[in-house]
Protein backbone atom coordinates (compact mmCIF):
# COMPACT_ATOMS: atom_id res chain seq x y z
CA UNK A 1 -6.98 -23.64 -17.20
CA UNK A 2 -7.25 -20.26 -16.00
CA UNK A 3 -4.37 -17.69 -15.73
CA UNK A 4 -4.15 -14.18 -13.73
CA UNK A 5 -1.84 -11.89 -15.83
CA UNK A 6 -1.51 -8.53 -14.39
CA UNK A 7 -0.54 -6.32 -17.12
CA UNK A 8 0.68 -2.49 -17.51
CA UNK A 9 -1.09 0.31 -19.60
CA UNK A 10 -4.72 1.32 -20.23
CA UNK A 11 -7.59 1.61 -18.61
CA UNK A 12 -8.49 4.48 -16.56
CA UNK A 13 -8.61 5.96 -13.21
CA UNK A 14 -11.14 6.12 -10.64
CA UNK A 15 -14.01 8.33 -10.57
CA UNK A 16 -14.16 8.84 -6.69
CA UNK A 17 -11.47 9.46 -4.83
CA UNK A 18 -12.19 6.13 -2.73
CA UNK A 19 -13.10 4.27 -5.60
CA UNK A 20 -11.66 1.91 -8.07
CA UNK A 21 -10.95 2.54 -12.17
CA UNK A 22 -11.35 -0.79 -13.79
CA UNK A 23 -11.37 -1.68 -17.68
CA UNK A 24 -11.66 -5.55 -18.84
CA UNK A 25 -10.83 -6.77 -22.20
CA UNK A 26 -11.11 -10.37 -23.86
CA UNK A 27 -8.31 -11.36 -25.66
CA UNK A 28 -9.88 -14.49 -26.91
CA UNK A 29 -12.11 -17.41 -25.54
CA UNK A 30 -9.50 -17.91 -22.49
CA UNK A 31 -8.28 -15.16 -21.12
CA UNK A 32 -9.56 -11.87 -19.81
CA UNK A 33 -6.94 -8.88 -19.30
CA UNK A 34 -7.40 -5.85 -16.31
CA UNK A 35 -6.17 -2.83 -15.78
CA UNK A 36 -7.00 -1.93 -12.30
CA UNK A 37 -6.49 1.43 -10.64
CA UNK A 38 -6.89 3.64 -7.36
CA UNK A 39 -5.71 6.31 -5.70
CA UNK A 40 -2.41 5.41 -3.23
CA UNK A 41 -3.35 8.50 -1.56
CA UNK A 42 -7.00 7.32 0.08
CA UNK A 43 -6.47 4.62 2.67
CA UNK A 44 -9.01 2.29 1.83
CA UNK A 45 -8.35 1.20 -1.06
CA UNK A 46 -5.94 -1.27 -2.60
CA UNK A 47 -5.28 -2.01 -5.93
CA UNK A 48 -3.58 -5.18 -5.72
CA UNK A 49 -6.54 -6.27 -2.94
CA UNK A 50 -8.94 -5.83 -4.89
CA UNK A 51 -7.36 -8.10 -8.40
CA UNK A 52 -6.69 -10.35 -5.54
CA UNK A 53 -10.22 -10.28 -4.67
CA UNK A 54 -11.31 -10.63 -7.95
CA UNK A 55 -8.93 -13.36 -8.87
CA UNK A 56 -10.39 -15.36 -6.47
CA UNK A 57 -14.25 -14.57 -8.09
CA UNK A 58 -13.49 -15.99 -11.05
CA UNK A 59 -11.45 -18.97 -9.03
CA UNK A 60 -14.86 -19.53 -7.14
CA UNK A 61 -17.02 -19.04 -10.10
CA UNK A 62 -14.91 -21.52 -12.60
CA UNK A 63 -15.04 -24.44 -9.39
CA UNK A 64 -18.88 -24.77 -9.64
CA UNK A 65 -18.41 -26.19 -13.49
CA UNK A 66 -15.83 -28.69 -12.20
């Protein structure tokens, strides 16, 4: 079964003003944990977008092993 879990803390912030900090950690054979970050102040990007994008990745890439 696979579970988003947005959680708070670590990480670090993006290189490029219109660019995206992102750290990954697995926390055991299950379950991967992101810290996702941006800058509000540039237009184009999105935080929550993008975890949404990538959210759906993983959805995409777990439905070709079922």
């Amino acid at each position: 079964k696979y579970l988003v879990v947005r959680c708070v803390g670590g990480g670090f912030g993006p290189v490029a003003d219109n660019g995206y900090g992102v750290c990954y950690c697995f926390t055991g054979e299950s379950r991967t944990n992101f810290h996702i970050s941006s800058k509000r102040s540039h237009l184009e990007t999105d935080s929550e977008k993008f975890a949404n994008c990538l959210d759906q990745a993983f959805k995409d890439i777990l439905s070709l092993y079922n």
